[in-house]
C-alpha atoms as a PDB file:
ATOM      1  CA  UNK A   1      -2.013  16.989  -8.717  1.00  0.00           C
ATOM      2  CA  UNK A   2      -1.139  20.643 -10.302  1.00  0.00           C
ATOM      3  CA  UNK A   3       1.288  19.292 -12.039  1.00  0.00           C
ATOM      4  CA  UNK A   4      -0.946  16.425 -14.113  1.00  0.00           C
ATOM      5  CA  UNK A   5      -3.332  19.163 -14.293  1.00  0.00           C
ATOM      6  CA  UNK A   6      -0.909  21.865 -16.225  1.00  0.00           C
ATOM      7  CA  UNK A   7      -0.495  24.222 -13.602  1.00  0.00           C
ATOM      8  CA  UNK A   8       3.039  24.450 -12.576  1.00  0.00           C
ATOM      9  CA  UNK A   9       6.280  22.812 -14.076  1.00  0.00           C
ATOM     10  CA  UNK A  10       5.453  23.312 -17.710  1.00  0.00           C
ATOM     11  CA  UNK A  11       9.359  22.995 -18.159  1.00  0.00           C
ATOM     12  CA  UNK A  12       9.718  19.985 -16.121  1.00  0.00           C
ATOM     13  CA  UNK A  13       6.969  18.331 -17.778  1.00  0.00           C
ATOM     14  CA  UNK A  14       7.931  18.853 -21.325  1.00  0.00           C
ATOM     15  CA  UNK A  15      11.650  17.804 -20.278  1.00  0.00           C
ATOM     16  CA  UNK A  16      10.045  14.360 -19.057  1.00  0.00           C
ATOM     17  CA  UNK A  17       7.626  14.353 -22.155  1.00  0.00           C
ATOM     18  CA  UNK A  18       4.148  14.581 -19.392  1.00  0.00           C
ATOM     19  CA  UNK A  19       1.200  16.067 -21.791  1.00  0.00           C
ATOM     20  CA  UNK A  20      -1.682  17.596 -19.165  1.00  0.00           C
ATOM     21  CA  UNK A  21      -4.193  14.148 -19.467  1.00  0.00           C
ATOM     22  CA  UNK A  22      -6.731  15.131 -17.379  1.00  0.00           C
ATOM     23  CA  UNK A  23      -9.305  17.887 -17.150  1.00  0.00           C
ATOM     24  CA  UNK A  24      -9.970  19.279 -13.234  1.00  0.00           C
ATOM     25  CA  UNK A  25     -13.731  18.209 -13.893  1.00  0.00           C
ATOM     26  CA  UNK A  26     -12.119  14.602 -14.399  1.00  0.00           C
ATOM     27  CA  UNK A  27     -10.505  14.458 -10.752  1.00  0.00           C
ATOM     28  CA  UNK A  28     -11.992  13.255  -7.510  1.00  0.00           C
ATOM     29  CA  UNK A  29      -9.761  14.253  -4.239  1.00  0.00           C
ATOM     30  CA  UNK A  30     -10.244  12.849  -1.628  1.00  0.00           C
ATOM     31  CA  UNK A  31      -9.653  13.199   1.997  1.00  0.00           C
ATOM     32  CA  UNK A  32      -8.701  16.848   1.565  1.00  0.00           C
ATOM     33  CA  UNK A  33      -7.370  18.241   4.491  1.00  0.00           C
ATOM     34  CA  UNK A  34      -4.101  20.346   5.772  1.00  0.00           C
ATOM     35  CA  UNK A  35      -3.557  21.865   2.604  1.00  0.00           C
ATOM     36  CA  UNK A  36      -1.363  25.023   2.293  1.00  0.00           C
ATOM     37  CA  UNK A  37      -3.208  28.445   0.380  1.00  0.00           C
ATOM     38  CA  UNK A  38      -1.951  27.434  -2.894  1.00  0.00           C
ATOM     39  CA  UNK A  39      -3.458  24.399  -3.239  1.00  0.00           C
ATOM     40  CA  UNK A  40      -6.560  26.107  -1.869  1.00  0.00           C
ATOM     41  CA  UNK A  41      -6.489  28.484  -4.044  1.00  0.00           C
ATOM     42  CA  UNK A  42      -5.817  26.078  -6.705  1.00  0.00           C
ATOM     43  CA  UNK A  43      -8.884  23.904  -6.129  1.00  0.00           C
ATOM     44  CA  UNK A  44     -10.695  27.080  -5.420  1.00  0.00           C
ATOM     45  CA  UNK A  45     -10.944  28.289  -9.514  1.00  0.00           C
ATOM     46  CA  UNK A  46     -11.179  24.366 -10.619  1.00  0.00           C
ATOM     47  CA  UNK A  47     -13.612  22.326 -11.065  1.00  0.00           C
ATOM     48  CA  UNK A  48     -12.013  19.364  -9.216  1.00  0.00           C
ATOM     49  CA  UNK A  49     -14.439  17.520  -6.838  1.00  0.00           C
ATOM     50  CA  UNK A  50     -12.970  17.507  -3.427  1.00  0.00           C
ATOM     51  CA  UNK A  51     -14.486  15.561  -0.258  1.00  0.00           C
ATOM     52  CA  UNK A  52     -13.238  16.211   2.963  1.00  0.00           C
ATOM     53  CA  UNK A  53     -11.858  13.579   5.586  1.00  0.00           C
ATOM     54  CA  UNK A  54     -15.183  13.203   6.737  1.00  0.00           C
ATOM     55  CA  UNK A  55     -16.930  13.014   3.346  1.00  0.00           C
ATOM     56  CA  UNK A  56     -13.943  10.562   2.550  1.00  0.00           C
ATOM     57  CA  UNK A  57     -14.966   8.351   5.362  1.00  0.00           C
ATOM     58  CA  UNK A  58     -18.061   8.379   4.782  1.00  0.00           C
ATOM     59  CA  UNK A  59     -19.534   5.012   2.718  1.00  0.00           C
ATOM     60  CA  UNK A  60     -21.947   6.066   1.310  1.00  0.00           C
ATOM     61  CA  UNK A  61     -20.811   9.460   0.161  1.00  0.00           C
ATOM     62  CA  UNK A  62     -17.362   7.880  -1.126  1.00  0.00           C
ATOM     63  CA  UNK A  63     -19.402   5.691  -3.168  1.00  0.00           C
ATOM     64  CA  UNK A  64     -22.149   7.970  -4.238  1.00  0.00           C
ATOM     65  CA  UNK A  65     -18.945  10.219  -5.383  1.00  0.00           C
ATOM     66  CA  UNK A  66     -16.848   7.621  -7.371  1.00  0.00           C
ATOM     67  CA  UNK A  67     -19.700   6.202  -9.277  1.00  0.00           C
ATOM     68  CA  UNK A  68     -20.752   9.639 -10.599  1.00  0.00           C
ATOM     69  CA  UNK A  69     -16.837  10.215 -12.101  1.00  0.00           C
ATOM     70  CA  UNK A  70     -17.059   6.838 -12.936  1.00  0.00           C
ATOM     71  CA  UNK A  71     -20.109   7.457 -15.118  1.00  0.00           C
ATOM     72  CA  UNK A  72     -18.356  10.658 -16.769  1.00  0.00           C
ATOM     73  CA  UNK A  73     -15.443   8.786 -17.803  1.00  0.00           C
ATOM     74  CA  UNK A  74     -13.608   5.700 -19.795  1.00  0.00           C
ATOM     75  CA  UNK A  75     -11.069   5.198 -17.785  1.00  0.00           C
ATOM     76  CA  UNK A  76      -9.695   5.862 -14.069  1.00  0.00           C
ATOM     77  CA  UNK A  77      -6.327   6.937 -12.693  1.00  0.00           C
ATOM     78  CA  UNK A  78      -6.427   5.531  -8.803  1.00  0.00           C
ATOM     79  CA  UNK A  79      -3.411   7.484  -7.531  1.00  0.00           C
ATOM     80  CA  UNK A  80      -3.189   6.729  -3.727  1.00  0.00           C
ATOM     81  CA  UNK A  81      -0.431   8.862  -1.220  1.00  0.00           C
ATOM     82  CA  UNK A  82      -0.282   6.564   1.755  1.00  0.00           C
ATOM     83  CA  UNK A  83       0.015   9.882   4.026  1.00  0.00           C
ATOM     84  CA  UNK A  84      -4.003  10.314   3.660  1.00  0.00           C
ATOM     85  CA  UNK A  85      -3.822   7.640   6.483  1.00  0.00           C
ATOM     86  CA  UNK A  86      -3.777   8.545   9.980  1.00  0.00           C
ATOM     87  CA  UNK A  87      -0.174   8.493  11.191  1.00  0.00           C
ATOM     88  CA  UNK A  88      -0.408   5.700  13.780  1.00  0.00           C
ATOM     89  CA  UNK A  89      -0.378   3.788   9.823  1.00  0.00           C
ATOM     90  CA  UNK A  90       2.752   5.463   8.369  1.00  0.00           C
ATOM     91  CA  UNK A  91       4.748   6.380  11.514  1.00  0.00           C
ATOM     92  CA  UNK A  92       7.831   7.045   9.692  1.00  0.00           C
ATOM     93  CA  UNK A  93       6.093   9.437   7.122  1.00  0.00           C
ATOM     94  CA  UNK A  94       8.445  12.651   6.547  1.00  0.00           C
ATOM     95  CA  UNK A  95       5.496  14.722   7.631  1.00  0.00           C
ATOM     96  CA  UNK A  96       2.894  12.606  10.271  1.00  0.00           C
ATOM     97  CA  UNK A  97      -0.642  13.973   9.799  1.00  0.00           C
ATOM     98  CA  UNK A  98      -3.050  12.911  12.259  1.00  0.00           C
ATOM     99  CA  UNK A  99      -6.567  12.785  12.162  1.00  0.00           C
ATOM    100  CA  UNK A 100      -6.828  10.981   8.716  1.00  0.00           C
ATOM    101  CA  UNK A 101      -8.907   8.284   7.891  1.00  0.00           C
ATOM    102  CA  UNK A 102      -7.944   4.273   9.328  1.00  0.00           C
ATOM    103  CA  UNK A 103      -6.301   1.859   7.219  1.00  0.00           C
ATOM    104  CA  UNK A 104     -10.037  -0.226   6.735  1.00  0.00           C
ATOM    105  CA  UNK A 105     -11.568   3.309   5.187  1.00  0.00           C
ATOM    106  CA  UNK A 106      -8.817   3.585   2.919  1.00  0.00           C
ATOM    107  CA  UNK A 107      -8.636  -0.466   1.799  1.00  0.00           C
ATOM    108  CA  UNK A 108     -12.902   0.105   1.606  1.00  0.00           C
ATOM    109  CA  UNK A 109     -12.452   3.220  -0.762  1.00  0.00           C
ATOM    110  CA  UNK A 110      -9.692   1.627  -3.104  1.00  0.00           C
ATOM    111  CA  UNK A 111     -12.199  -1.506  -3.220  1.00  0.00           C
ATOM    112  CA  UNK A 112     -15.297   0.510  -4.318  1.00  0.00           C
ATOM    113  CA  UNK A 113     -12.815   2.619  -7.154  1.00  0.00           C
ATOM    114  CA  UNK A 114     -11.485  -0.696  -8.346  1.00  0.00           C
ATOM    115  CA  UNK A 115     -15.048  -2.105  -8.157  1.00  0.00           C
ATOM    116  CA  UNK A 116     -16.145   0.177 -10.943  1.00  0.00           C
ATOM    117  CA  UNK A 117     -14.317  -1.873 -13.676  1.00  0.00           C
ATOM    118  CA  UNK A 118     -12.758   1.427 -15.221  1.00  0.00           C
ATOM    119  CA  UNK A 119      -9.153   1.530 -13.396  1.00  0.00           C
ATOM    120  CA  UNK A 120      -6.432   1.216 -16.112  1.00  0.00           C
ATOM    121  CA  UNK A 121      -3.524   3.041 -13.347  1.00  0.00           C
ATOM    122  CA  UNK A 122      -3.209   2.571  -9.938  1.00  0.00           C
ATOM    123  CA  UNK A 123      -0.355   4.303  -8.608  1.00  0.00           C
ATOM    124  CA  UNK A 124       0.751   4.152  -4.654  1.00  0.00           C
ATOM    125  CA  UNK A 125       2.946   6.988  -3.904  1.00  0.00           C
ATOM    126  CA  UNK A 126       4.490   7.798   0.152  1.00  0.00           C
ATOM    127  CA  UNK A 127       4.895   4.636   2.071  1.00  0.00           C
ATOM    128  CA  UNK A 128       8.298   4.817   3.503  1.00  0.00           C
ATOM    129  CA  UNK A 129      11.005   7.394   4.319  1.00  0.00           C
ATOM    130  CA  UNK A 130      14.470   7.192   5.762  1.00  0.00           C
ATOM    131  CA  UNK A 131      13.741   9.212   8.556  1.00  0.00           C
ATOM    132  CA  UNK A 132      16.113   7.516  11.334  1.00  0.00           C
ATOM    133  CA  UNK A 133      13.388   6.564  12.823  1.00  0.00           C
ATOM    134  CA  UNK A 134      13.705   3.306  15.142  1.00  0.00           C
ATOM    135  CA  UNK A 135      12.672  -0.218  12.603  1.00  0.00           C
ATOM    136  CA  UNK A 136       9.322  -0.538  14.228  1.00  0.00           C
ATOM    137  CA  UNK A 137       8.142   2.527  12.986  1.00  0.00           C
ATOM    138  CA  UNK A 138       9.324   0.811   8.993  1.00  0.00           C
ATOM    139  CA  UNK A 139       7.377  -1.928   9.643  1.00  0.00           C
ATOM    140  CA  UNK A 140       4.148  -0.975  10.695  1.00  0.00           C
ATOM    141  CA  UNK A 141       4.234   1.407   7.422  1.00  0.00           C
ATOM    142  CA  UNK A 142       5.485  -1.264   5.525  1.00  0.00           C
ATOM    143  CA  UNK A 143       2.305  -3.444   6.317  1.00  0.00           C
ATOM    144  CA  UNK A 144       0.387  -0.553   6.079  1.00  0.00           C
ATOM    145  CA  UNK A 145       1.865  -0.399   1.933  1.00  0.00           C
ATOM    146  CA  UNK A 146       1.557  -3.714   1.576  1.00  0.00           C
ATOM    147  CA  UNK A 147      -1.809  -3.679   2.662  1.00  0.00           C
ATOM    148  CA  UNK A 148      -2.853  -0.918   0.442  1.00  0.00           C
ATOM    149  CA  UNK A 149      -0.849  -2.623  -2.807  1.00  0.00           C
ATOM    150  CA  UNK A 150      -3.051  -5.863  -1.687  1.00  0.00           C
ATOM    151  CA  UNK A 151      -6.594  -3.976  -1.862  1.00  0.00           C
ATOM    152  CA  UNK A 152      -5.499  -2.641  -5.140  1.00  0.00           C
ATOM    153  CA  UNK A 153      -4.599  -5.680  -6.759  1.00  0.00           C
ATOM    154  CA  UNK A 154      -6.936  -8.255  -5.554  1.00  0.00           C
ATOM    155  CA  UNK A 155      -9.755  -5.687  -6.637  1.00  0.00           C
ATOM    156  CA  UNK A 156      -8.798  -4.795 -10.255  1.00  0.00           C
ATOM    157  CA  UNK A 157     -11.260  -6.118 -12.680  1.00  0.00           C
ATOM    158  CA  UNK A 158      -9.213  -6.351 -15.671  1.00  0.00           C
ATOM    159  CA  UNK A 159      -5.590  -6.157 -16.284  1.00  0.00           C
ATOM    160  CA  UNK A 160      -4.824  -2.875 -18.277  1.00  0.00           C
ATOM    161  CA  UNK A 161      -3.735  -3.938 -22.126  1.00  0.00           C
ATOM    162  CA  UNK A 162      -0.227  -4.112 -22.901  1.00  0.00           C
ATOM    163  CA  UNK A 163      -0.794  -2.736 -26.295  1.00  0.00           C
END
């Protein structure tokens, strides 16, 4: 997210030709939580809407929240990191975070984004990691992906033009 919003790897970006599309008033995080002082401070000085894990899982506040950058906007970037979920859903995740939202939450919220008709991206980013972990653990995050994929998919309104 600080890097699509300009504020670190100016040389990496202009090596991979990334402009800075979005402005921090354009960008709804959710499910903030665990986040180290620089990305506190970051979001801190910007005006990036943030909800909590609670806020997150919260229907009518997830909704309320969406359809307000929705409003303010042509188009949406959906960009999902499978590690929001609770890590009985991505057991192989480098770094398990507990206490996130259930797969259902997450499959609700990507409907109600895709349900506003204005998602040209959606980008899934974090489902599986070569951690040694024993196969059971792949699979279960593997249907967790697939799931996630699924809700995006089956919810888009319009496919994005290929011109």
């Amino acid at each position: 997210l600080a890097t699509i919003l300009g504020l670190c790897f100016e040389d990496w970006r202009r090596l991979v030709g990334i402009e800075v599309p979005y402005l921090d008033a354009d960008v709804l995080l959710g499910d903030a939580r665990d986040l180290d002082q620089g990305e506190i401070a970051n979001l801190s000085r910007l005006d990036v809407k943030v909800l909590d894990t609670q806020s997150f899982c919260n229907a009518d506040q997830w909704k309320a929240a969406v359809d307000e950058l929705a409003k303010s906007v042509d188009v949406l970037y959906l960009h999902v990191d499978a590690d929001i979920l609770d890590g009985r859903y991505v057991p192989d995740h480098f770094t398990i975070e507990m206490g996130g939202p259930d797969i259902n939450t997450v499959l609700r919220n990507i409907k109600v984004v895709m349900d506003t008709g204005k998602v040209a991206v959606y980008n899934l980013n974090s489902i599986y990691f070569n951690t040694g972990e024993e196969k059971e653990f792949r699979e279960v995050s593997t249907l967790s992906g697939m799931k996630l994929i699924a809700a995006g998919l089956r919810n888009w309104k319009k496919r994005p033009s290929l011109d």
